[in-house]
N, C-alpha and C. Protein backbone atom coordinates (compact mmCIF):
# COMPACT_ATOMS: atom_id res chain seq x y z
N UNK A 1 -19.27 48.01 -9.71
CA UNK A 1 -18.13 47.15 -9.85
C UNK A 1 -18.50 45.93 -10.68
N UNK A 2 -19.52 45.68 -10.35
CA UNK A 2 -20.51 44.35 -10.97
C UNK A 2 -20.64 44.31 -12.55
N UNK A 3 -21.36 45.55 -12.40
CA UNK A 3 -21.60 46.04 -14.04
C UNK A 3 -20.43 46.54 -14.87
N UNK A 4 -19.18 46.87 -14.78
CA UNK A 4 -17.98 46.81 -14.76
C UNK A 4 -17.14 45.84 -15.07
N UNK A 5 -17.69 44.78 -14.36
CA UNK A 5 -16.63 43.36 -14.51
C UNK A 5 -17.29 42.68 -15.65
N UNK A 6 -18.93 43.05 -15.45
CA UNK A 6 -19.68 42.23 -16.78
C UNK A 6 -19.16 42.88 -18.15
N UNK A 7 -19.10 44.05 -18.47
CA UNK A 7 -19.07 44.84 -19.41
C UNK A 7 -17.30 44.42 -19.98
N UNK A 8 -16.54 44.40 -18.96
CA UNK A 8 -15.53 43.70 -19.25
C UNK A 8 -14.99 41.82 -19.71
N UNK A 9 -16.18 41.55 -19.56
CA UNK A 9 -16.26 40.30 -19.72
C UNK A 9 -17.13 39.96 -21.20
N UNK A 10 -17.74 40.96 -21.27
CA UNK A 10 -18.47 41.00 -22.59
C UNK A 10 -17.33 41.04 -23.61
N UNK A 11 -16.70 42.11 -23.49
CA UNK A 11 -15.24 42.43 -24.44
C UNK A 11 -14.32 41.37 -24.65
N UNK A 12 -14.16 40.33 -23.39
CA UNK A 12 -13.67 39.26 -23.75
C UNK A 12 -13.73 38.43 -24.57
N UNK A 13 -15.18 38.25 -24.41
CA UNK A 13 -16.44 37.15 -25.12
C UNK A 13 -16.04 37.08 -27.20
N UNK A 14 -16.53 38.47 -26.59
CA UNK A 14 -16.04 39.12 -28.35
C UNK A 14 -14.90 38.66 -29.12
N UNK A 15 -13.70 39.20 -27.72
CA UNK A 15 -12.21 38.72 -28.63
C UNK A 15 -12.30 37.58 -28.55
N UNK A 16 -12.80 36.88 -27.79
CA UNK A 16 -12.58 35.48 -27.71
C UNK A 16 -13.16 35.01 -28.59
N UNK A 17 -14.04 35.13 -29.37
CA UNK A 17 -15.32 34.19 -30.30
C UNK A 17 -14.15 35.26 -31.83
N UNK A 18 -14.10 36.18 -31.89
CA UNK A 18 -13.95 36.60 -33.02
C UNK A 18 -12.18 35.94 -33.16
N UNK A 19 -11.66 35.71 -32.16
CA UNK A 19 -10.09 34.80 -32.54
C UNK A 19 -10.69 33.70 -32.86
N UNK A 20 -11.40 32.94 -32.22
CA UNK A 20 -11.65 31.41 -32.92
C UNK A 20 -12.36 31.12 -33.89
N UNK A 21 -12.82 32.71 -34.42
CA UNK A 21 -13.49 32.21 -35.97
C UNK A 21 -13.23 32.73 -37.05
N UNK A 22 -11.92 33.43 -36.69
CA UNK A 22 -11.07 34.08 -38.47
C UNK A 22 -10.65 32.83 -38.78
N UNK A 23 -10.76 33.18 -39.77
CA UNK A 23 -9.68 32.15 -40.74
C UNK A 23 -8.00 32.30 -40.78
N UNK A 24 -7.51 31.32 -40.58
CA UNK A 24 -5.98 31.35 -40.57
C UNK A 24 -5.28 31.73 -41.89
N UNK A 25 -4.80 32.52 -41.58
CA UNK A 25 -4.03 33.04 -43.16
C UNK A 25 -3.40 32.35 -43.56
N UNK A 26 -3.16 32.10 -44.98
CA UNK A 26 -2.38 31.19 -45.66
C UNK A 26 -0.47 31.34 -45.47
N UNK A 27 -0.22 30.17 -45.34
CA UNK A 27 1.09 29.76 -45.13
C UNK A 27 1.76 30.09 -46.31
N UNK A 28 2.98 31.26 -46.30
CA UNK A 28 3.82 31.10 -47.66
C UNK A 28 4.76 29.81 -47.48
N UNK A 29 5.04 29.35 -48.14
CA UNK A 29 5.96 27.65 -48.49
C UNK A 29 7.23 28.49 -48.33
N UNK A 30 7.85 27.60 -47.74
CA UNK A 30 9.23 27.68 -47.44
C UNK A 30 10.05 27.29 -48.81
N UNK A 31 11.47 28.14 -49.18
CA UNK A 31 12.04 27.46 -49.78
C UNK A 31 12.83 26.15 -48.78
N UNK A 32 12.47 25.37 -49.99
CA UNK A 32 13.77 23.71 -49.56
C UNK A 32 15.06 24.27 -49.24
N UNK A 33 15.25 23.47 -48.18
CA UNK A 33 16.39 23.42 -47.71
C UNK A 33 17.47 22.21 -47.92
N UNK A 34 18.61 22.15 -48.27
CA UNK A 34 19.93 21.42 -49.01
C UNK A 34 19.94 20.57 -47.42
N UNK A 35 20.43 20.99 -46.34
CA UNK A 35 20.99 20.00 -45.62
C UNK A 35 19.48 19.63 -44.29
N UNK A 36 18.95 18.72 -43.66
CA UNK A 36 18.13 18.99 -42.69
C UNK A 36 18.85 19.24 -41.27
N UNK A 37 17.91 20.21 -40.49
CA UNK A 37 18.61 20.60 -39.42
C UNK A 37 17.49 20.40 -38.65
N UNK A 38 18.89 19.84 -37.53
CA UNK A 38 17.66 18.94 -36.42
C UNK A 38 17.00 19.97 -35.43
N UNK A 39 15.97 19.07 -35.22
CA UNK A 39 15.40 19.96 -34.32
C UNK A 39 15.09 19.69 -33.01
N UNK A 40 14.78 20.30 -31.99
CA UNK A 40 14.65 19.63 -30.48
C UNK A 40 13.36 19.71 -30.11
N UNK A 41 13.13 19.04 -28.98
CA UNK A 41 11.43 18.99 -28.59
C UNK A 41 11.02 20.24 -28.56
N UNK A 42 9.93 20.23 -29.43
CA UNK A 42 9.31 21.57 -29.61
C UNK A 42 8.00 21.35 -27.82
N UNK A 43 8.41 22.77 -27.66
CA UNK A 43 7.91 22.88 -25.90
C UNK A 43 6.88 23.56 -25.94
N UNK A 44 5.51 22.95 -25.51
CA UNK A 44 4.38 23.52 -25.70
C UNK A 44 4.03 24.98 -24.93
N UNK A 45 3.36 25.85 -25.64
CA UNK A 45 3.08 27.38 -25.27
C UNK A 45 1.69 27.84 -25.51
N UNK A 46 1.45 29.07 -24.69
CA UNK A 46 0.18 29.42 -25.07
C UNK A 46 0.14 30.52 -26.13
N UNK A 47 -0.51 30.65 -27.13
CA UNK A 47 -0.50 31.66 -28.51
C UNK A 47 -0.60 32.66 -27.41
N UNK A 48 0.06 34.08 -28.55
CA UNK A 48 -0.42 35.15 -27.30
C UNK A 48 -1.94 35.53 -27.12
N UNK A 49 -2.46 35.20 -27.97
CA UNK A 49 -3.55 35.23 -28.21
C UNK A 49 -4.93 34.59 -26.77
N UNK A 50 -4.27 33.85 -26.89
CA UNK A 50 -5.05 32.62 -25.62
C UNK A 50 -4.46 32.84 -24.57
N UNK A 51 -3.38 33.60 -24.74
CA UNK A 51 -2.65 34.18 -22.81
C UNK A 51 -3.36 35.33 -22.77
N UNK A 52 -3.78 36.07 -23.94
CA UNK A 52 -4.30 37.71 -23.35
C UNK A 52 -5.61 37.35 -23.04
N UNK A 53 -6.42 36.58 -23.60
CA UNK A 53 -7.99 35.81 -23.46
C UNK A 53 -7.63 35.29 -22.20
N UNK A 54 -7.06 34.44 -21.39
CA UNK A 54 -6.82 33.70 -20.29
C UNK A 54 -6.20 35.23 -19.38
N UNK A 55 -5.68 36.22 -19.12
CA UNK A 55 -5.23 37.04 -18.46
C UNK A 55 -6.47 37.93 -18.23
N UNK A 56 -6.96 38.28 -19.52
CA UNK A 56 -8.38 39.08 -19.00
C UNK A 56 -9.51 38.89 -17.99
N UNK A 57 -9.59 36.97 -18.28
CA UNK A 57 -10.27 36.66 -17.69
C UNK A 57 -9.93 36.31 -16.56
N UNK A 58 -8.58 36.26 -15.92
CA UNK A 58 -7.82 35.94 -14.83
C UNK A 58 -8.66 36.87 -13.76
N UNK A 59 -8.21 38.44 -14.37
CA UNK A 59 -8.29 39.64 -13.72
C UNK A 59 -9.47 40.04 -13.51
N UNK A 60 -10.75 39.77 -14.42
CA UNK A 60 -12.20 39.55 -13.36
C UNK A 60 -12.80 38.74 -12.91
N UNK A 61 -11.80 37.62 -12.74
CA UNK A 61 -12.05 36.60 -11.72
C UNK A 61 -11.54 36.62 -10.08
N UNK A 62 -10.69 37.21 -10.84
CA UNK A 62 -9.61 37.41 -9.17
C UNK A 62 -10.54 38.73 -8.57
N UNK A 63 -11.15 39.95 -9.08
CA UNK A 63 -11.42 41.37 -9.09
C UNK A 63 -12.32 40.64 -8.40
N UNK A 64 -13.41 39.49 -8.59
CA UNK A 64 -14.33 38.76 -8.42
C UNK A 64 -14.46 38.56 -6.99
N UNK A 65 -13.65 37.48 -6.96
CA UNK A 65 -13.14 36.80 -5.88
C UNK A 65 -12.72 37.97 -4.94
N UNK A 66 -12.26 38.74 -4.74
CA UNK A 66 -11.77 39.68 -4.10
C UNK A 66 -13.06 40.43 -3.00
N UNK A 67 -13.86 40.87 -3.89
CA UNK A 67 -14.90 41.85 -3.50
C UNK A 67 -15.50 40.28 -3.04
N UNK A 68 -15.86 39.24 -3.25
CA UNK A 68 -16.89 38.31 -2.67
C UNK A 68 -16.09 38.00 -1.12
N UNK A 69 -15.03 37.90 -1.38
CA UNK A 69 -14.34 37.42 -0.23
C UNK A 69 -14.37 39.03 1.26
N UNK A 70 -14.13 39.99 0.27
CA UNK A 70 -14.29 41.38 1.15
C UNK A 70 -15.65 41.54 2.27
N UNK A 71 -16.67 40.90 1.35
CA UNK A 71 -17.62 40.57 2.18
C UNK A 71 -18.09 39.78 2.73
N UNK A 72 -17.44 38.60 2.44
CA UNK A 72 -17.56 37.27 3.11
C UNK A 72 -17.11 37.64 4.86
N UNK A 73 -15.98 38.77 4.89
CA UNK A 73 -15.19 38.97 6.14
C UNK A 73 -15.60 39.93 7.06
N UNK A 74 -16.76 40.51 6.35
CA UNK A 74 -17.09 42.02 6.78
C UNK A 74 -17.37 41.50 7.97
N UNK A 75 -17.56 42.68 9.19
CA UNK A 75 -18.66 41.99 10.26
C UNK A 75 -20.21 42.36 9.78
N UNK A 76 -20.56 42.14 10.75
CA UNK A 76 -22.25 41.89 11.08
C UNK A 76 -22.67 43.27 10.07
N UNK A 77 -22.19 44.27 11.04
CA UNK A 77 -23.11 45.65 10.65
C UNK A 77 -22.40 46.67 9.57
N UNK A 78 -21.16 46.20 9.20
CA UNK A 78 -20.54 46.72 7.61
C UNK A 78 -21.15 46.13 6.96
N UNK A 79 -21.66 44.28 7.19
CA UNK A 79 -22.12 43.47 6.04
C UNK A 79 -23.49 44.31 5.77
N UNK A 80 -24.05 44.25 6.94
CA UNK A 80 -26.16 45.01 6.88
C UNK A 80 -25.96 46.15 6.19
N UNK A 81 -24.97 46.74 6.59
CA UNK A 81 -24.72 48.29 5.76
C UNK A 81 -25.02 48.15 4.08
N UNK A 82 -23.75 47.32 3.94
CA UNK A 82 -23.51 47.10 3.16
C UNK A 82 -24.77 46.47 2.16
N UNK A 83 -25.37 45.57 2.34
CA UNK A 83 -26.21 45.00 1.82
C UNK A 83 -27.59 45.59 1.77
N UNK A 84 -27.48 46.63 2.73
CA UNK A 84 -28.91 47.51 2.61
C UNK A 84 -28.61 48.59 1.70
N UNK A 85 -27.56 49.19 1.71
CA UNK A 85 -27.27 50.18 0.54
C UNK A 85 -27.05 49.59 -0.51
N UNK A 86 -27.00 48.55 -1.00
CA UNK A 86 -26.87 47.87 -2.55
C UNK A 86 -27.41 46.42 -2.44
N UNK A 87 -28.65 46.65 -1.91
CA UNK A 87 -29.62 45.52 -2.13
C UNK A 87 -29.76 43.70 -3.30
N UNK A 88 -28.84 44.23 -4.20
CA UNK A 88 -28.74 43.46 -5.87
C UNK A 88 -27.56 43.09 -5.34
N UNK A 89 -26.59 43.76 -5.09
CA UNK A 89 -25.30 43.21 -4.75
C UNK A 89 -24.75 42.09 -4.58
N UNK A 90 -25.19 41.42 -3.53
CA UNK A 90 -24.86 39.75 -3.39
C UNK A 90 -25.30 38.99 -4.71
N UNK A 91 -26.97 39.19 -5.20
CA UNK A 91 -27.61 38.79 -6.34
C UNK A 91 -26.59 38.97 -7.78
N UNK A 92 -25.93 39.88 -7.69
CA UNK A 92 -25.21 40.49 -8.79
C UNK A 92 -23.77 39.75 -9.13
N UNK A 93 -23.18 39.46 -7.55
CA UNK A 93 -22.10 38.79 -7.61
C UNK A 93 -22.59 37.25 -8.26
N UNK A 94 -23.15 36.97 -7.23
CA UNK A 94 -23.59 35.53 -7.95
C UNK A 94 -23.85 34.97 -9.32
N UNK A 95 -24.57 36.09 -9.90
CA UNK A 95 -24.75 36.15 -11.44
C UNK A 95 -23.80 36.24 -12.19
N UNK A 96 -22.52 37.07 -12.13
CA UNK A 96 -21.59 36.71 -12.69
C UNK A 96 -20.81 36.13 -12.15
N UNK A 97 -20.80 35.41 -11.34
CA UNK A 97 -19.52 33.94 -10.94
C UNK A 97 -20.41 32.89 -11.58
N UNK A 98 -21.86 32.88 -11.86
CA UNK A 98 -22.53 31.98 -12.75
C UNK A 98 -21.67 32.17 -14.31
N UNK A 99 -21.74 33.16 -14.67
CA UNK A 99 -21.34 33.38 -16.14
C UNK A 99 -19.81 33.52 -16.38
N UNK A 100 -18.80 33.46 -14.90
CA UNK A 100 -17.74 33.29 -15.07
C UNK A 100 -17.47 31.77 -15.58
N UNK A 101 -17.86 31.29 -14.37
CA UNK A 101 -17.86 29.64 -14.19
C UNK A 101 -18.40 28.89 -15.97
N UNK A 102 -19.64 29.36 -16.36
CA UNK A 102 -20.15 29.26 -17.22
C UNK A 102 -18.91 28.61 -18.76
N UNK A 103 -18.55 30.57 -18.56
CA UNK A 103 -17.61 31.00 -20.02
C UNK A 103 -16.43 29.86 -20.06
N UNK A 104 -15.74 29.94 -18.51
CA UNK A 104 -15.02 28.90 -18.48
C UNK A 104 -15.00 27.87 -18.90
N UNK A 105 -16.02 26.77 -19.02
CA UNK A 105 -16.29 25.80 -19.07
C UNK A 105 -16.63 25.61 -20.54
N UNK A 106 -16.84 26.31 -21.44
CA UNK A 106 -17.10 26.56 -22.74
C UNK A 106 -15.76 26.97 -23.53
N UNK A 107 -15.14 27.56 -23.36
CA UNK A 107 -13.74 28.58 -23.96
C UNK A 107 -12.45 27.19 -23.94
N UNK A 108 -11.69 27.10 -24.75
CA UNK A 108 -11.26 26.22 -24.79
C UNK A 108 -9.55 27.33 -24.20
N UNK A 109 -9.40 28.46 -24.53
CA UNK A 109 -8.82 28.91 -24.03
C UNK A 109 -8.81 29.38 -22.53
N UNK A 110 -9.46 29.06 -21.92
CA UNK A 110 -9.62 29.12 -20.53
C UNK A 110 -9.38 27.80 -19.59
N UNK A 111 -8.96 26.46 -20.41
CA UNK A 111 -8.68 25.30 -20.05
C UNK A 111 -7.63 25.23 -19.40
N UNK A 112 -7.15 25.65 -18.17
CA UNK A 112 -6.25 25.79 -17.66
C UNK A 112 -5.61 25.65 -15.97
N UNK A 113 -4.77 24.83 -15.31
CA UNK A 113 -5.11 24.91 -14.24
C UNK A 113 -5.27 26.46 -13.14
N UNK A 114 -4.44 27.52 -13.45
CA UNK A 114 -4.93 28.26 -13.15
C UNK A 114 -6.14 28.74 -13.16
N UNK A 115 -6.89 29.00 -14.59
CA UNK A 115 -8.26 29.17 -14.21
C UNK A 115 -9.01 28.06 -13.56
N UNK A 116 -8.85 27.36 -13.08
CA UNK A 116 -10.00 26.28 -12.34
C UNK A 116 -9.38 26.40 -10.99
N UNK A 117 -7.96 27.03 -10.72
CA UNK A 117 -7.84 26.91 -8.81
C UNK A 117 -8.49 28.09 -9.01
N UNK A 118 -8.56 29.56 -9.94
CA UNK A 118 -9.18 30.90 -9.52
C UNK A 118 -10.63 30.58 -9.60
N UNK A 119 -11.68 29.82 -10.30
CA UNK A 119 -12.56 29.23 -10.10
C UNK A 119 -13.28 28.47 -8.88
N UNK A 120 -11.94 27.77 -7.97
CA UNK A 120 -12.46 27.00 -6.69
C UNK A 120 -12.12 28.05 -5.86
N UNK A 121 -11.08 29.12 -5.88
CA UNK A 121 -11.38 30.14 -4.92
C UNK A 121 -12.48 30.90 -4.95
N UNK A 122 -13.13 31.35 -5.84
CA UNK A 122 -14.28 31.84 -6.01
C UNK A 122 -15.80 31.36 -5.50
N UNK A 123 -15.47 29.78 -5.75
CA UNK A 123 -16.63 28.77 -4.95
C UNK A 123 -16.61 28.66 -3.52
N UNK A 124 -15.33 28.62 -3.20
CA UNK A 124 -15.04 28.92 -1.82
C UNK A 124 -15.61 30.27 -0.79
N UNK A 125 -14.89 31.61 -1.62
CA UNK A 125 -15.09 32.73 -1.10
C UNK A 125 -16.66 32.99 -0.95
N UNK A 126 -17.47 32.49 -2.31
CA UNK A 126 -18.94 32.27 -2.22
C UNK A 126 -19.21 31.31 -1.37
N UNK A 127 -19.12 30.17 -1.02
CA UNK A 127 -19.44 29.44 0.57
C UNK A 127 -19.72 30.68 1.66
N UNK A 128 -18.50 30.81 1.39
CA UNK A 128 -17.99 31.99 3.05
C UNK A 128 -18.83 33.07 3.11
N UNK A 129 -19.34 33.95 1.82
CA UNK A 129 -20.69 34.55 1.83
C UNK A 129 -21.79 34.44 2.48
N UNK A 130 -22.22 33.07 1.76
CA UNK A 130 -23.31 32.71 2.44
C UNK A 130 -23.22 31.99 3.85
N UNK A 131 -22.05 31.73 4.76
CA UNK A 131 -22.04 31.73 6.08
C UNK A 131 -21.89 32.77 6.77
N UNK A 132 -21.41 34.02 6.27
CA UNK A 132 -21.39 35.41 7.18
C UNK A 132 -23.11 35.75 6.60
N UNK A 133 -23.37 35.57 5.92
CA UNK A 133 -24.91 36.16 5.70
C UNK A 133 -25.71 35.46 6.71
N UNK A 134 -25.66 34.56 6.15
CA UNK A 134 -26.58 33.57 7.52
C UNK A 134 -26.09 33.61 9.04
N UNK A 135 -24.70 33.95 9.09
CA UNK A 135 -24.52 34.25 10.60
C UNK A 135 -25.02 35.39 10.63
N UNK A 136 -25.16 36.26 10.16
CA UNK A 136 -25.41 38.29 10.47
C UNK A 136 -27.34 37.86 10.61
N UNK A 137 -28.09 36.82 9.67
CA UNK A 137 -29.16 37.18 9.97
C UNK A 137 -29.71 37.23 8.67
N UNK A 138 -28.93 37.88 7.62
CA UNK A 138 -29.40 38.94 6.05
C UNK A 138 -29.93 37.58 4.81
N UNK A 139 -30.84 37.90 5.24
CA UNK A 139 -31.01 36.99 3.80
C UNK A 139 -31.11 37.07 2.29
N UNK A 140 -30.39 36.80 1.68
CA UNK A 140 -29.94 37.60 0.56
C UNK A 140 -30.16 36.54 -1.28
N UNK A 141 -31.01 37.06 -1.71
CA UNK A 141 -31.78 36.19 -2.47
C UNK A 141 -30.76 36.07 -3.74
């Protein structure tokens, strides 16, 4: 799932770096216009561009958050199960909520309050990790 969300996050990375470094195509000039026509407050939006970059990354953040929180809740001996059959696991999550948190903080398209409450849920759900770990016993590097 881990390696999954990274591999999907890589693809992001990509669209994301390769939108912010084409060059903007040149503007054809308008013909002049005879009378001016007014215009109203132009209402700020996100390019679609920076909503599909901000949605991708929504969705393995939340995918994120999800599975951290799944085990944040487990009990005792689903968690041991759990953590003895996929040993890296906890290690794995952590590593990419590092490089979530990370990208975020870099991407100018990710500046957003949504991504920073899906960000503090994620810090959160990771708290709650490491208190069911430490309550079960598992110490998990």
């Amino acid at each position: 799932m881990v390696r999954r969300m990274a591999a999907a996050l890589a693809c992001l990375l990509c669209a994301a770096c390769s939108t912010v470094s084409s060059p903007a195509p040149t503007p054809t000039p308008a013909p002049p216009t005879a009378t001016p026509v007014p215009q109203g407050t132009p209402v700020p939006t996100l390019d679609a561009t920076t909503s599909d970059i901000q949605d991708a990354f929504l969705t393995n953040l939340n995918d994120l958050t999800s599975d951290v929180e799944t085990l944040a809740t487990a009990q005792c001996t689903d968690l041991t199960a759990e953590t003895s059959a996929n040993p890296t696991e906890v290690a794995e999550m952590r590593g990419f909520a590092a490089t979530l948190q990370r990208v975020a903080s870099t991407q100018a398209a990710l500046n957003s309050d949504d991504v920073r409450s899906s960000l503090s849920d994620l810090t959160q759900a990771l708290s709650q990790l490491d208190a069911n770990l430490a309550n079960c016993g598992i110490k998990a590097s």
